[in-house]
Protein backbone atom coordinates (compact mmCIF):
# COMPACT_ATOMS: atom_id res chain seq x y z
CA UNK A 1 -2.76 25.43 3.22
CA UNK A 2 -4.89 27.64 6.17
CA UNK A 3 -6.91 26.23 8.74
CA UNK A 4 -9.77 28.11 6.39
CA UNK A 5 -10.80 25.18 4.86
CA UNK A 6 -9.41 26.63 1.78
CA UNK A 7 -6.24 25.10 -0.09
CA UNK A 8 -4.69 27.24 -2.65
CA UNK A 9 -4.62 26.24 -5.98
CA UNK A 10 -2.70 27.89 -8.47
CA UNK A 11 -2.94 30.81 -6.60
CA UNK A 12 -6.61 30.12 -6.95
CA UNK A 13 -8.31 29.06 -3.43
CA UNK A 14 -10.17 26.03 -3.81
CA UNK A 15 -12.56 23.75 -1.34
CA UNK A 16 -12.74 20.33 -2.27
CA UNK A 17 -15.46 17.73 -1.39
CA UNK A 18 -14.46 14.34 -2.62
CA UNK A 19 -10.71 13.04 -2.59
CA UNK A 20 -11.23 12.58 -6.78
CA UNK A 21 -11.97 16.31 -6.98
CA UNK A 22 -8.92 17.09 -4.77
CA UNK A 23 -6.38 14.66 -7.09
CA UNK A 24 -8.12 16.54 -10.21
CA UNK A 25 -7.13 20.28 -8.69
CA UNK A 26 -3.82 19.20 -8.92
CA UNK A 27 -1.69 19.56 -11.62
CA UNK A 28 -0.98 16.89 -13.97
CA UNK A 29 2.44 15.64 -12.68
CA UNK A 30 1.04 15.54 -8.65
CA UNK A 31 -2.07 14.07 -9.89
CA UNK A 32 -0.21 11.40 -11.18
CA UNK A 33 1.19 11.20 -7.79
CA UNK A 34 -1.61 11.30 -5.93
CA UNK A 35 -3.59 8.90 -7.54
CA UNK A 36 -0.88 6.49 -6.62
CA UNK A 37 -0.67 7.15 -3.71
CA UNK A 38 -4.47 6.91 -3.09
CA UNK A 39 -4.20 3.37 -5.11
CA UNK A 40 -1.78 1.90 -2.52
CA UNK A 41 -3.57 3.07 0.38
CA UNK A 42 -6.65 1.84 -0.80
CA UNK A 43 -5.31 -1.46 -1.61
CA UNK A 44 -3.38 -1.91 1.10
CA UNK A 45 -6.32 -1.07 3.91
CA UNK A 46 -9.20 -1.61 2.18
CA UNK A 47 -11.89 -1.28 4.81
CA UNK A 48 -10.74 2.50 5.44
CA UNK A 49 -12.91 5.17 4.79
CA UNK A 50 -12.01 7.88 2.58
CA UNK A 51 -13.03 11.80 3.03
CA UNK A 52 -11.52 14.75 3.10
CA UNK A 53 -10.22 16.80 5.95
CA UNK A 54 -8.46 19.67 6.95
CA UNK A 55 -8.67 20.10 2.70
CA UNK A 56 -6.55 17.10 2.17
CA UNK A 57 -7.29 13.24 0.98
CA UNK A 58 -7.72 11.38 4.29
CA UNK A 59 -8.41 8.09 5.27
CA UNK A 60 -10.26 6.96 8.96
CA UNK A 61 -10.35 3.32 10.54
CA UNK A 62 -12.83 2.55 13.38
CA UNK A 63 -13.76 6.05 13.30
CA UNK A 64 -10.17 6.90 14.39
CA UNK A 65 -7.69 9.29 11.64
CA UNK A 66 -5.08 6.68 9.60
CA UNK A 67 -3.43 9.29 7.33
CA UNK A 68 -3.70 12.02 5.28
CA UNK A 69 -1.54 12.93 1.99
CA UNK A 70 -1.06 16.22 -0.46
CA UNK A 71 -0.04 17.94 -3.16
CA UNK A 72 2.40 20.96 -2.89
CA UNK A 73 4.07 23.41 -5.16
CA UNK A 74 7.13 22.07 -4.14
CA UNK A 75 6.30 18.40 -2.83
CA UNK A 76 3.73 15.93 -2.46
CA UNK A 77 3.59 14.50 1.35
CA UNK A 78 2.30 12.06 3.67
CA UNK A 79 0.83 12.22 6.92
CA UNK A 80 0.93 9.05 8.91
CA UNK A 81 -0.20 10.59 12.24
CA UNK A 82 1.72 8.50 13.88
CA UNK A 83 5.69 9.74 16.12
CA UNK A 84 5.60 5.38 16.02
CA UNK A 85 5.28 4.57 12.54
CA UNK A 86 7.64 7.14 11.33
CA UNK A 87 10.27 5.86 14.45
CA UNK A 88 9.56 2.16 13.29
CA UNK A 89 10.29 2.59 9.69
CA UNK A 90 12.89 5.02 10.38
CA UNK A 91 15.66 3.60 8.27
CA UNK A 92 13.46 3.25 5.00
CA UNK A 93 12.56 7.43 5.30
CA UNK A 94 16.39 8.63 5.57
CA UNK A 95 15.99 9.73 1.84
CA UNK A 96 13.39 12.08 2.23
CA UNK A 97 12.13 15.34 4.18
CA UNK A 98 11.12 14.40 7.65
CA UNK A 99 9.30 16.97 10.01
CA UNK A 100 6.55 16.79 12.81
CA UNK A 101 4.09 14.45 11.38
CA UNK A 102 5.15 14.91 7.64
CA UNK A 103 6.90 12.83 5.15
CA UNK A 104 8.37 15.10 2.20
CA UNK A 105 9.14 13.62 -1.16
CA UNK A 106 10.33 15.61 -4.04
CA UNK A 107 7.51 16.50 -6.78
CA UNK A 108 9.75 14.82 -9.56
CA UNK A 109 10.52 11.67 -7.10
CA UNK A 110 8.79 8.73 -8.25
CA UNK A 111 6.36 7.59 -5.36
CA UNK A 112 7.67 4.82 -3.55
CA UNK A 113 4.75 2.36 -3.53
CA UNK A 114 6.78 -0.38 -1.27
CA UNK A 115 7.45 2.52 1.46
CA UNK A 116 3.91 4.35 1.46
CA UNK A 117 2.01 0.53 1.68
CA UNK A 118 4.33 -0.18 4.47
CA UNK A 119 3.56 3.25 6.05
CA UNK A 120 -0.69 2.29 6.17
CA UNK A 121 -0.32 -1.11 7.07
CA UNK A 122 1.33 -0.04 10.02
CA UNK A 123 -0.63 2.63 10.64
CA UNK A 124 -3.52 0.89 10.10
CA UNK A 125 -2.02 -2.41 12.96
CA UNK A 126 -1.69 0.43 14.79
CA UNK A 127 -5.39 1.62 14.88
CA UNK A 128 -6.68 -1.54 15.11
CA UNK A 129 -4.42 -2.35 18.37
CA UNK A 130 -5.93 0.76 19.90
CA UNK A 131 -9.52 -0.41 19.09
CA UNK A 132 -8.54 -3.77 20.92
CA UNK A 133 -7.41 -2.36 24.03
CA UNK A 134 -10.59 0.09 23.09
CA UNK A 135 -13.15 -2.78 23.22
CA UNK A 136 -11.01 -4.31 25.90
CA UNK A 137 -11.37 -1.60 28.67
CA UNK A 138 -15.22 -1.20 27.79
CA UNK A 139 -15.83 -5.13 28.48
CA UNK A 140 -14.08 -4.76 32.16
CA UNK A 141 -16.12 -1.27 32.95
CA UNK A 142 -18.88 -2.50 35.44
CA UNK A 143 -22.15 -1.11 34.40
């Protein structure tokens, strides 16, 4: 992927403007992927908005980024944008690729439903505790 706006494709570069556009520029065996991975998310924080940014499914609560995920030639990945999540379910990851905000999982690995729910949940506690302490500090500024 560049910072275009562009995600290549087959070699092709593509744009994409809806997540369901994204999942069908995949290949069949990440779309596959993908769309479960969009299923859980979806079902596990409903009131999340979905879009696309930085080329890539993404999902926002309150406003604030909850994740991201993507298809690779090599992997499919998840991005909780979040050093805590990934710390707090740290035991549960040791199977797969870890780097600086990504979770790596093998394109033939069957997506681990359990983990990736888990994963938004969290995430998603986590936003929400933000936009407490959020609402918080705005009730004790004087006006």
């Amino acid at each position: 992927m560049r910072n275009s706006g562009y995600v290549s494709v087959g070699g092709m570069k593509k744009s994409f403007k809806t997540v369901d556009a994204y999942i069908a520029g995949q290949p069949e065996d990440l779309q596959r992927a993908l769309a479960k991975i969009r299923a859980t998310i979806r079902k596990a924080v409903p009131e999340a908005v979905e879009l696309i940014s930085y080329q890539m499914p993404s999902y926002k609560l309150h406003g604030r980024a909850l994740m991201y995920f993507a298809g690779w030639a090599e992997h499919y990945a998840i991005y909780p944008g979040s050093a805590t999540v990934v710390a707090e379910l740290a035991a549960d990851l040791k199977p797969y690729k870890l780097s600086k905000g990504t979770i790596r999982f093998e394109r033939d690995c069957e997506v681990p439903i359990a983990l990736v729910k888990r994963i938004a949940v969290s995430r998603a506690r986590e936003v929400e505790a933000a936009q407490a302490a959020k609402m918080q500090a705005a009730k004790r500024k004087p006006r």
